[in-house]
C-alpha atoms as a PDB file:
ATOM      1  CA  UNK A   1     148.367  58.710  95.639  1.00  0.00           C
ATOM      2  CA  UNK A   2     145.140  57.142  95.022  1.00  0.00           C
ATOM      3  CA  UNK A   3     142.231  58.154  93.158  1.00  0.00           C
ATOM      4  CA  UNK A   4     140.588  61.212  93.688  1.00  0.00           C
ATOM      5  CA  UNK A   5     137.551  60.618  96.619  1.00  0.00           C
ATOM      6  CA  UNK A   6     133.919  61.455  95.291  1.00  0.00           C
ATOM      7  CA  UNK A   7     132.225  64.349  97.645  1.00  0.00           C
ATOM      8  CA  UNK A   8     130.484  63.274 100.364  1.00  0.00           C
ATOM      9  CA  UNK A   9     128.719  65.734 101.113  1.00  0.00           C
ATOM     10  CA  UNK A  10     127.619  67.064  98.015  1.00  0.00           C
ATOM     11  CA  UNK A  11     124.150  65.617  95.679  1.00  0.00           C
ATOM     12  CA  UNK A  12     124.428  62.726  93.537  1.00  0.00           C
ATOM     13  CA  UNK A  13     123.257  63.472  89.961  1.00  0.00           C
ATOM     14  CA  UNK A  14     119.939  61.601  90.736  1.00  0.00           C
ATOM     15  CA  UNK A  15     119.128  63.174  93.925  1.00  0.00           C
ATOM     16  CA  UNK A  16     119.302  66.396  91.779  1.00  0.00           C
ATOM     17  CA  UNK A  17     116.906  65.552  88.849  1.00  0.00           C
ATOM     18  CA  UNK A  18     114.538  64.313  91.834  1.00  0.00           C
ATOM     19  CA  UNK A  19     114.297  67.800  92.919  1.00  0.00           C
ATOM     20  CA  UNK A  20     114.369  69.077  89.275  1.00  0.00           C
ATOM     21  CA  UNK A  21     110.908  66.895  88.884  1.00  0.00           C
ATOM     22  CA  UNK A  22     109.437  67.664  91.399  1.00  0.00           C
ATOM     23  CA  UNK A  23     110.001  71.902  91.246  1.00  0.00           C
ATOM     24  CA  UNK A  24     108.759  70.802  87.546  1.00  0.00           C
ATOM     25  CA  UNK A  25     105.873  69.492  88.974  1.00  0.00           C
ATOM     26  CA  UNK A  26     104.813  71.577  91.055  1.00  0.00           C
ATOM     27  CA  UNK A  27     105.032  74.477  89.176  1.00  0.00           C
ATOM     28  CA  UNK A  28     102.997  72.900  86.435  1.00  0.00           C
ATOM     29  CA  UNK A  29     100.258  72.913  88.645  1.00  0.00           C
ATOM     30  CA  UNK A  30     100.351  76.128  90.834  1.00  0.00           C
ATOM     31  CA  UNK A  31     101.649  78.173  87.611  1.00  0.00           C
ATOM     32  CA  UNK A  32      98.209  78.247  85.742  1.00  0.00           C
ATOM     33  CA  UNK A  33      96.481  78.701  88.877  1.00  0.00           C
ATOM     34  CA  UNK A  34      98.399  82.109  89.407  1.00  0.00           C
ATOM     35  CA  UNK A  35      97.877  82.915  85.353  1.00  0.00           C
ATOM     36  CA  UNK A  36      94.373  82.340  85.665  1.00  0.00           C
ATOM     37  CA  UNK A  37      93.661  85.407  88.666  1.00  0.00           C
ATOM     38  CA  UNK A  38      95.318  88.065  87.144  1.00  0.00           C
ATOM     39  CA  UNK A  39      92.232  90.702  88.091  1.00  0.00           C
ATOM     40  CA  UNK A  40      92.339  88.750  91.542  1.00  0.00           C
ATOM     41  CA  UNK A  41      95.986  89.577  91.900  1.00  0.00           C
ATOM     42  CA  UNK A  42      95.080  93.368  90.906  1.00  0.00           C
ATOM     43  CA  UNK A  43      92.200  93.346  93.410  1.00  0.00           C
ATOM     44  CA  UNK A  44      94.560  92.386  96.562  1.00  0.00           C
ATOM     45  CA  UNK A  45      97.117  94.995  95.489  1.00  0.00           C
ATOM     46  CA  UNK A  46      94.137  97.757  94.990  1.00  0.00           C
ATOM     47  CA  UNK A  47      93.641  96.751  98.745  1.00  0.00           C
ATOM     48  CA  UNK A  48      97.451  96.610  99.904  1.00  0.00           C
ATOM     49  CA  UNK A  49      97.749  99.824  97.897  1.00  0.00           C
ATOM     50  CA  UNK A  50      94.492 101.130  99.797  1.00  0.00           C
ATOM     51  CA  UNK A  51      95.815  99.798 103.460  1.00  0.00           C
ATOM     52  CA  UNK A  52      99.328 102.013 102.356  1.00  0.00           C
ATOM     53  CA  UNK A  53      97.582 105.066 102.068  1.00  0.00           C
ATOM     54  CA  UNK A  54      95.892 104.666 105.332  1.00  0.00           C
ATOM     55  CA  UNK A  55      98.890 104.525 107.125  1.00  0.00           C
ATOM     56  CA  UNK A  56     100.421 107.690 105.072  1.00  0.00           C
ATOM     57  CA  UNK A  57      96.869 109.417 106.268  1.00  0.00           C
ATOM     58  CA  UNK A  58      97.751 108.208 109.937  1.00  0.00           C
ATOM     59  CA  UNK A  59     100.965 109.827 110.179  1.00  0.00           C
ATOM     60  CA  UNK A  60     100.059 113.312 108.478  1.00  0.00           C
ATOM     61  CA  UNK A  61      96.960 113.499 111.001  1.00  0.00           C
ATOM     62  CA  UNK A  62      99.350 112.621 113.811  1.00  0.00           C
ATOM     63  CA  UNK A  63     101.633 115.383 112.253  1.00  0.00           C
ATOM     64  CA  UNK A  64      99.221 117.983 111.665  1.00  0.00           C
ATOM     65  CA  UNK A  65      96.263 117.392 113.886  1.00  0.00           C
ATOM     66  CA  UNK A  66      93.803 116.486 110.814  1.00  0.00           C
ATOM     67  CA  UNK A  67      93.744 114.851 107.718  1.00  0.00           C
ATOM     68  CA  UNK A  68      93.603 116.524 104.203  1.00  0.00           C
ATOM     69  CA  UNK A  69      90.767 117.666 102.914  1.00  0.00           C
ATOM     70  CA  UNK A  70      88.896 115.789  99.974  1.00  0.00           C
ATOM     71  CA  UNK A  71      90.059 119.024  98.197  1.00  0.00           C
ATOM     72  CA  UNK A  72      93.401 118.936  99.052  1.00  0.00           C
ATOM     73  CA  UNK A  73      93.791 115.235  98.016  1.00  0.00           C
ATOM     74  CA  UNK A  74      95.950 112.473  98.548  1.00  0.00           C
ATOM     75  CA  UNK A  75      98.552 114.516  97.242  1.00  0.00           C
ATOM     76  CA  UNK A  76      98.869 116.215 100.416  1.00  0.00           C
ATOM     77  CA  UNK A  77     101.097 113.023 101.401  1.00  0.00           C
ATOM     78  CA  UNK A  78     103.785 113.912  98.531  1.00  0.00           C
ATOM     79  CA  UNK A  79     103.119 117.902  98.555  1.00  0.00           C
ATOM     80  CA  UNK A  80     102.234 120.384 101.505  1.00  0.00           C
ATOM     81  CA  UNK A  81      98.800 121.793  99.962  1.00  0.00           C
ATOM     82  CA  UNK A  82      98.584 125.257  99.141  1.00  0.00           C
ATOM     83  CA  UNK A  83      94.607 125.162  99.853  1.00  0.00           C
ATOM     84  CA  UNK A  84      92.409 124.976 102.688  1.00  0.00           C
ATOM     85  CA  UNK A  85      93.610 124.703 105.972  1.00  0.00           C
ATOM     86  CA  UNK A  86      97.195 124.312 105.790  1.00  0.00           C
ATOM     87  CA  UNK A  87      99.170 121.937 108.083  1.00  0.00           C
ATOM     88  CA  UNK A  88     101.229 123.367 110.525  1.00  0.00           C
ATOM     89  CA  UNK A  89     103.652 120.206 111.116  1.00  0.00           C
ATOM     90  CA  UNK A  90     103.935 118.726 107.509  1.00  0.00           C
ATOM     91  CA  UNK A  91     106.688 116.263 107.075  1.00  0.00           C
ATOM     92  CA  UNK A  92     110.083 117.269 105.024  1.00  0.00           C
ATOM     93  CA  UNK A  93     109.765 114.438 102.253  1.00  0.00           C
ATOM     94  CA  UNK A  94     106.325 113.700 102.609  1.00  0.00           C
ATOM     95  CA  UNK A  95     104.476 110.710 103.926  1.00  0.00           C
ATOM     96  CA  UNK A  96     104.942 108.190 100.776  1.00  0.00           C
ATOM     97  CA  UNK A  97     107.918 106.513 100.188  1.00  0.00           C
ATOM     98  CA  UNK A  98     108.152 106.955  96.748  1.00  0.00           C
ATOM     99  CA  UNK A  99     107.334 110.345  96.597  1.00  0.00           C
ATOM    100  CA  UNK A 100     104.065 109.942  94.146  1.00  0.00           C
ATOM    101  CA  UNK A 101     100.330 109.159  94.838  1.00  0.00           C
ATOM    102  CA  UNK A 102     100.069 105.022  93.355  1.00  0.00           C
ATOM    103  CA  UNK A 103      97.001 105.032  90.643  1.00  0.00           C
ATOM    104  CA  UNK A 104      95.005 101.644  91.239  1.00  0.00           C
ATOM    105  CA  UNK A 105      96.358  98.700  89.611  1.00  0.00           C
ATOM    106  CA  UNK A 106      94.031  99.645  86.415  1.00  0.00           C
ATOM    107  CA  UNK A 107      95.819 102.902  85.941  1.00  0.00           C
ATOM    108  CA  UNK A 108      92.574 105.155  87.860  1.00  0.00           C
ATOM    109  CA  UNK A 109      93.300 107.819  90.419  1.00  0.00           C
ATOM    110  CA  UNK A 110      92.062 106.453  93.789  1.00  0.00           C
ATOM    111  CA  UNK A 111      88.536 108.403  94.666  1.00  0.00           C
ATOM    112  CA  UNK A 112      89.842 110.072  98.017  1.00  0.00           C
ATOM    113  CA  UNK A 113      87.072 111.878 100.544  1.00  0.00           C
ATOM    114  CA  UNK A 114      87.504 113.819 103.567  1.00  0.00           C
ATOM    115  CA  UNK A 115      85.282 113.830 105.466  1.00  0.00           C
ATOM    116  CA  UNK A 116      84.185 110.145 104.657  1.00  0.00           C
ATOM    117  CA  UNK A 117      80.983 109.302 104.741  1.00  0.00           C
ATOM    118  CA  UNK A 118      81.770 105.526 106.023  1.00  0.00           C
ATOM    119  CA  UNK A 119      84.604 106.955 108.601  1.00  0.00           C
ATOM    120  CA  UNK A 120      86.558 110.291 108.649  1.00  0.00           C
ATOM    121  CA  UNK A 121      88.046 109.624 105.375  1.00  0.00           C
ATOM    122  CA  UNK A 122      86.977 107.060 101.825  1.00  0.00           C
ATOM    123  CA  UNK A 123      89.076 106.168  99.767  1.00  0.00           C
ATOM    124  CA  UNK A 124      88.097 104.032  96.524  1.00  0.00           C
ATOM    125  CA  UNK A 125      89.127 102.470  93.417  1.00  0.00           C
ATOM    126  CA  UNK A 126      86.372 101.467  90.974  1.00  0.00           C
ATOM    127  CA  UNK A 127      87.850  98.364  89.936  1.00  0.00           C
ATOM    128  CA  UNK A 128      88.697  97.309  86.345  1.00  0.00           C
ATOM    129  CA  UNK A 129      85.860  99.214  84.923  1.00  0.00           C
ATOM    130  CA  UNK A 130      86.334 102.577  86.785  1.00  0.00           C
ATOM    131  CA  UNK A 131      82.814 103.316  86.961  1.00  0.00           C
ATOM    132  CA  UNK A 132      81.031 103.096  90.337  1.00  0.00           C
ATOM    133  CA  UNK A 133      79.683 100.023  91.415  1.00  0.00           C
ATOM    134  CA  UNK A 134      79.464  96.455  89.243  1.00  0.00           C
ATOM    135  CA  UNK A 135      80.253  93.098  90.522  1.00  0.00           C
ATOM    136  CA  UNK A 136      83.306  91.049  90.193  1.00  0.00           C
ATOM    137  CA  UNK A 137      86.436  92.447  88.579  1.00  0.00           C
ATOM    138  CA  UNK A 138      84.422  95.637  87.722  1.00  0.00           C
ATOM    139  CA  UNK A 139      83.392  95.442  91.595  1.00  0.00           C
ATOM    140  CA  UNK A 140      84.823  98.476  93.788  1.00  0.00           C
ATOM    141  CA  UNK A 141      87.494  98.401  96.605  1.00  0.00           C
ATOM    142  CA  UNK A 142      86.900 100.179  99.347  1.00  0.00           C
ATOM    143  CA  UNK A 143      88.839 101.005 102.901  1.00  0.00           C
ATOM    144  CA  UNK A 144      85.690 100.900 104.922  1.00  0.00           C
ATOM    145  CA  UNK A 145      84.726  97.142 103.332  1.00  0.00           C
ATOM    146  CA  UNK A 146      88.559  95.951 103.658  1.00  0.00           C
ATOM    147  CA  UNK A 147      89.054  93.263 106.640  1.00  0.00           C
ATOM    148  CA  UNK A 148      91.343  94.066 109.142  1.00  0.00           C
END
């Protein structure tokens, strides 16, 4: 019996601290870039939040024939409204997957109108400030301005 072979296939102990440094390195430098946008992060997940409820709204018009009314709310996706004009064809469950209406990522209801007056419904967040308007992180998000 001779001596144990080393594994061929495996990583040497130098090919791993190579890959060590460099996953150091880079996430030295992309790190603070991702710390540094927090209220940018919050702004593209007001949007991907936004783009959700659209396609909740979709489904209960395709359902029902219409889309709540700004009285009803968006919590006619998570509860069959008991105003207005009811829906005929609401679905068991609801139309969010969660079963709740999100708040924006600042903890705000999202402003929800129906009819809209940019499309046949708005919905809005007011950004970090909540009030309507302002520029930057205070800035709103709104369906109608979001890029498809």
């Amino acid at each position: 019996m001779g001596m144990a072979q080393p594994f061929k296939n495996g990583f040497t102990l130098l090919e791993l601290l190579i890959v060590l440094a460099i996953i150091a390195i880079l996430a030295a430098y992309i790190a603070p870039r991702i710390i540094e946008r927090p209220e940018e992060a919050k702004r593209v997940m007001a949007g991907v939040q936004i783009r959700g409820l659209e396609t909740a709204l979709d489904m209960y018009k395709r359902d029902n024939g219409m889309y709540p009314s700004t009285e009803q709310g968006l919590s006619a996706l998570v509860e069959p409204p008991t105003i207005g004009k009811l829906p005929k064809n609401w679905s068991r469950g609801g139309y969010l997957k969660n079963g709740k209406v999100p708040k924006d990522p600042w903890g705000n209801d999202y402003i929800y109108l129906c009819p809209g007056v940019h499309g046949d419904y708005d919905i809005m967040s007011r950004g970090a400030d909540g009030v309507a308007g302002g520029d930057d992180k205070d800035a709103d998000i709104n369906n109608w301005d979001l890029s498809e």
